[in-house]
Protein backbone atom coordinates (compact mmCIF):
# COMPACT_ATOMS: atom_id res chain seq x y z
CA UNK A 1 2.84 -7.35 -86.30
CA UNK A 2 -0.38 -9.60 -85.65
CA UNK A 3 1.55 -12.90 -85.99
CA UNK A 4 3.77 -10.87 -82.57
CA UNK A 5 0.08 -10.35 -81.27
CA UNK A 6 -1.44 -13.48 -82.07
CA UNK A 7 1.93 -15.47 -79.82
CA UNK A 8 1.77 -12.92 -77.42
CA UNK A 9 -1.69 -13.64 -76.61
CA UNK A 10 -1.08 -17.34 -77.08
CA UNK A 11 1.52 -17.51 -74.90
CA UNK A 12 -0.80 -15.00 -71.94
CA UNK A 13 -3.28 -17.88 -72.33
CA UNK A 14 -1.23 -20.69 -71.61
CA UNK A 15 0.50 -18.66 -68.33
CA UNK A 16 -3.62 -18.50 -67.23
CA UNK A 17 -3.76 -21.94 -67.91
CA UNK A 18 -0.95 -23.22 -66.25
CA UNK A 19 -1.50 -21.06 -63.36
CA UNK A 20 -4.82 -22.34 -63.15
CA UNK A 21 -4.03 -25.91 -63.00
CA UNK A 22 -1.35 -25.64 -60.49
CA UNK A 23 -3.21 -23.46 -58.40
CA UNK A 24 -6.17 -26.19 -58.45
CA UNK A 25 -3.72 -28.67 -57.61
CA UNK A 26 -2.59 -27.50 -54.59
CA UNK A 27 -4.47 -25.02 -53.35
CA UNK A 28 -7.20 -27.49 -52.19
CA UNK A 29 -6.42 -31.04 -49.96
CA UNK A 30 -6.95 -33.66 -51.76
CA UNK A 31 -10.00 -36.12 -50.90
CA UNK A 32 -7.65 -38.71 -49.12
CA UNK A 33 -6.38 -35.62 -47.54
CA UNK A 34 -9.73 -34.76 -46.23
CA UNK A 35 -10.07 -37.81 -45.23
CA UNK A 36 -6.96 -38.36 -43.34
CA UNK A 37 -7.65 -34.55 -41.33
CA UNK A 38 -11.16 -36.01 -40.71
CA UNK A 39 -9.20 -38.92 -38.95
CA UNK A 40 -7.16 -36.80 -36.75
CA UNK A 41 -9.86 -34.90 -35.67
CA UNK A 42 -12.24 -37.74 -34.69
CA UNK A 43 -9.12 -39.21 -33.12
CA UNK A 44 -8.45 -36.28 -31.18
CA UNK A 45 -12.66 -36.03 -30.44
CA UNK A 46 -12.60 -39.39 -29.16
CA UNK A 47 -9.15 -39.32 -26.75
CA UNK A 48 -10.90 -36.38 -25.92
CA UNK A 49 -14.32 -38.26 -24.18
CA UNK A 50 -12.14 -40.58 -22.80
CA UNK A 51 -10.84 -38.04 -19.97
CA UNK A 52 -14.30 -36.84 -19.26
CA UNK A 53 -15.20 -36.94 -15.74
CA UNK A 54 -11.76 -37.98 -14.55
CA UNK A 55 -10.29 -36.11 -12.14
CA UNK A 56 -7.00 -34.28 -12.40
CA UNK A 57 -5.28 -36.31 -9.84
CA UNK A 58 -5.81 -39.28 -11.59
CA UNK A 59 -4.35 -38.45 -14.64
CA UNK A 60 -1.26 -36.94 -13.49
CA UNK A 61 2.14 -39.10 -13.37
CA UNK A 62 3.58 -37.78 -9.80
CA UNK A 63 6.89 -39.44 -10.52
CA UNK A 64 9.01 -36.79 -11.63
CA UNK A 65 10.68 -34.07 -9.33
CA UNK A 66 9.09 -30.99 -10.81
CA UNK A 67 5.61 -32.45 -10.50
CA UNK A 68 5.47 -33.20 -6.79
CA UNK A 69 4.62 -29.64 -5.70
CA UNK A 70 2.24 -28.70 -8.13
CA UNK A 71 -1.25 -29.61 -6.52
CA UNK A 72 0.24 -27.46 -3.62
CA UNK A 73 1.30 -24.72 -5.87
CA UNK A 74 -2.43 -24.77 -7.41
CA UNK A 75 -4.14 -24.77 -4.03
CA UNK A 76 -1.68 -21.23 -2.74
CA UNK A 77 -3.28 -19.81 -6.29
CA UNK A 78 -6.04 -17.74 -6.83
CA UNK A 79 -8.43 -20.17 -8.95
CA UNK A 80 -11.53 -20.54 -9.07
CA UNK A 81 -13.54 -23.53 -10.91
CA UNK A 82 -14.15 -23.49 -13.60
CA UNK A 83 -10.57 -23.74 -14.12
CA UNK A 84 -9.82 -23.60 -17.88
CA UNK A 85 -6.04 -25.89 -17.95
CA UNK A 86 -3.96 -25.32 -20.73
CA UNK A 87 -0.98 -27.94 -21.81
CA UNK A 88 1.46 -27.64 -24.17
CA UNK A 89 4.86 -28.18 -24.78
CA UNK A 90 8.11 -27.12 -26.55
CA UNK A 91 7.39 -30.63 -29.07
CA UNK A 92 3.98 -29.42 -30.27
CA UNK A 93 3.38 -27.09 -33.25
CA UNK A 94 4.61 -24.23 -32.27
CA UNK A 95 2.00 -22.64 -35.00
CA UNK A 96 -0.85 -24.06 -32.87
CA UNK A 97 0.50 -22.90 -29.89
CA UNK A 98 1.08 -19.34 -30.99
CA UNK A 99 -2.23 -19.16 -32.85
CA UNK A 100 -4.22 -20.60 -29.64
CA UNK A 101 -2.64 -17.80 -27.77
CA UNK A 102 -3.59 -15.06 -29.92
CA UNK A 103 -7.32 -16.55 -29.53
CA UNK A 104 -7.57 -16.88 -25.64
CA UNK A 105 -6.03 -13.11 -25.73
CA UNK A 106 -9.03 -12.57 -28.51
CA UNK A 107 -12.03 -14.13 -26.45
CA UNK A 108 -11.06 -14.31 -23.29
CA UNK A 109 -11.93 -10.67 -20.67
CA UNK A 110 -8.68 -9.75 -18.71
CA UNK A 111 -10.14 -10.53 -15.73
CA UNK A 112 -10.96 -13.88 -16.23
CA UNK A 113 -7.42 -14.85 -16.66
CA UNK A 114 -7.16 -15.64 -13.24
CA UNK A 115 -8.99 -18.65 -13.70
CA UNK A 116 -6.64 -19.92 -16.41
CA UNK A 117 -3.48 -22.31 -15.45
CA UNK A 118 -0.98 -22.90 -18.21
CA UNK A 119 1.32 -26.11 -17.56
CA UNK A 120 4.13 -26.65 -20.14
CA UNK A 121 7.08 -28.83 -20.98
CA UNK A 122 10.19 -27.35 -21.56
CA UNK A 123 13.67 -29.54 -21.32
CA UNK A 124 15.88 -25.75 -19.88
CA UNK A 125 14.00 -23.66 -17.64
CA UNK A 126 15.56 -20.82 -19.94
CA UNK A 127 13.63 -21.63 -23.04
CA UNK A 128 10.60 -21.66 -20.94
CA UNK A 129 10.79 -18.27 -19.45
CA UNK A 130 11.69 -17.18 -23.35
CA UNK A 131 8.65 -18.54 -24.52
CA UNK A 132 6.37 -16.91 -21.56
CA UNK A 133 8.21 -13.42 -22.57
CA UNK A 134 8.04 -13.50 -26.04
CA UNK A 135 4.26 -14.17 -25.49
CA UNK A 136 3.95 -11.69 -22.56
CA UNK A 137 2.62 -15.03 -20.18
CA UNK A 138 4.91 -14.32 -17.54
CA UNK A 139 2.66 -12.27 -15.28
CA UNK A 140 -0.27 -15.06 -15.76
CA UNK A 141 -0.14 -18.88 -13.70
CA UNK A 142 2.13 -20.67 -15.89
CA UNK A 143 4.05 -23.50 -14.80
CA UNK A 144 6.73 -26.06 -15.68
CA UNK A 145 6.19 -29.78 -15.56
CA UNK A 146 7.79 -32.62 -16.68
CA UNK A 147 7.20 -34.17 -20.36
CA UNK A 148 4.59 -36.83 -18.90
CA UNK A 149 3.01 -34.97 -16.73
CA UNK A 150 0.09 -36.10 -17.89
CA UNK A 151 -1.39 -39.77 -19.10
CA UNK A 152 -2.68 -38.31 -22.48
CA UNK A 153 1.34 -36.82 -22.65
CA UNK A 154 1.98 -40.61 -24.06
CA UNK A 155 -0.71 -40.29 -26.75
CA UNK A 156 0.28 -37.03 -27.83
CA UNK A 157 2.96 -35.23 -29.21
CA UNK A 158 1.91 -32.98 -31.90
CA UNK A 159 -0.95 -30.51 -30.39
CA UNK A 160 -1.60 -28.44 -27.33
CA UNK A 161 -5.07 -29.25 -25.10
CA UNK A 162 -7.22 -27.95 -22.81
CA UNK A 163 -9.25 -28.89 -19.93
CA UNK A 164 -12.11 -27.57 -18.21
CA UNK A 165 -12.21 -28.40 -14.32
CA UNK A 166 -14.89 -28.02 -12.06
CA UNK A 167 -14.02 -27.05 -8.24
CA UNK A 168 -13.47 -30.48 -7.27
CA UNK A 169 -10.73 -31.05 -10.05
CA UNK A 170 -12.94 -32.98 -12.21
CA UNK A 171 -12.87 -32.53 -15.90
CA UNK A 172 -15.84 -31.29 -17.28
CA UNK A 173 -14.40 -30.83 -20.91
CA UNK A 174 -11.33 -31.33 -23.01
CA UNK A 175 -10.62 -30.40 -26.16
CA UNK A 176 -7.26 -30.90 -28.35
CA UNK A 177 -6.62 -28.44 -30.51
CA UNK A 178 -6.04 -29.05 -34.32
CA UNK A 179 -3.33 -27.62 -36.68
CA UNK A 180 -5.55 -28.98 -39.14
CA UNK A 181 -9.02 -26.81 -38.13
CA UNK A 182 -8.19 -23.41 -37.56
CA UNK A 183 -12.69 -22.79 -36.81
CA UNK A 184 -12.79 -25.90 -34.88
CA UNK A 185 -10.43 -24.22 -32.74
CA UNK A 186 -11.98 -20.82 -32.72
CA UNK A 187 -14.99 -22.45 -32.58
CA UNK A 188 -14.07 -23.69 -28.83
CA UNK A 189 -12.91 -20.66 -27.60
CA UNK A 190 -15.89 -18.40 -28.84
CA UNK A 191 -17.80 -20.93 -26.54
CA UNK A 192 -15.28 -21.11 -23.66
CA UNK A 193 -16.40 -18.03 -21.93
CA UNK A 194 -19.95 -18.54 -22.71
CA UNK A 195 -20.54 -21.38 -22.15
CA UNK A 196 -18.06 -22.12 -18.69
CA UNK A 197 -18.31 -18.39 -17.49
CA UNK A 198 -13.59 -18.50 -17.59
């Protein structure tokens, strides 16, 4: 009977163990991990600063079909600077995109959604009206452009961004969000309405 005990309790130590190790192994990044998510975020920081104090004309690629009416389209909507501009598109993670959502429904008022323009980049107009259901967007100023609507489009494939204009189109910030920082994200849009007044 205590030899049963004695394995018994053996063997429960061991499980610990073992769960233990494994959970230490990949429960945490790894240091070259870190490193390599420290990267991408200083990357995204610095493409970031680059498109400070452009101006949204500048930026844009006019030479698709779907993007020649859209400075038109924005001046018959209701905005007023600051604009907050939000780009994404059907090739970012789709996690980001649906967690960034959730947060601007978090910290942004109702009434400030006026001020917010959502372009994205969807290949069938059917999967974009999907996605603007599904995420109850379809009453707010969302629009379809084409893939490189924008110059940073070239840079980027992986994360959705955001822009800041002032009333003269001018980008006052821009920020890229980060699969890999859930509070930097949060961090941003605790600050956006703050800080900008959306």
């Amino acid at each position: 009977m205590n030899a049963k005990l004695i394995v018994s309790q053996v063997i429960l130590v061991l499980i610990v163990v073992i769960v233990f190790l494994v959970y230490k192994e990949y429960s945490h990044p790894k240091e070259n991990e870190l490193a390599s998510l420290s990267a991408k975020i200083e990357e995204y920081d610095t493409l970031g600063k680059a498109y400070l104090e452009k101006k949204l004309p500048n930026v844009v690629h006019m030479s698709h079909a779907l993007n020649q009416g859209f400075f038109k389209e924005i001046n018959k909507t209701e905005l007023k600077a600051p604009i907050l501009l939000i780009r994404f598109a059907e090739v970012h993670c789709s996690s980001c995109m649906v967690r960034d959502i959730n947060l601007l429904k978090d910290y942004i008022p109702k009434e400030s959604w006026s001020n917010i323009l959502m372009i994205a980049s969807y290949e069938n107009e059917d999967y974009f009206k999907l996605f603007a259901r599904i995420h109850d967007l379809e009453d707010k100023n969302i629009k379809r452009v084409d893939s490189h609507f924008l110059e940073v489009d070239k840079q980027l494939t992986d994360a959705p961004y955001y822009m800041i204009l002032d009333e003269n189109l001018k980008i006052q910030e821009f920020f890229i969000s980060s699969k890999y920082s859930d509070e930097r994200t949060e961090d941003f849009f605790k600050n956006l309405f703050s800080n900008y007044k959306i």
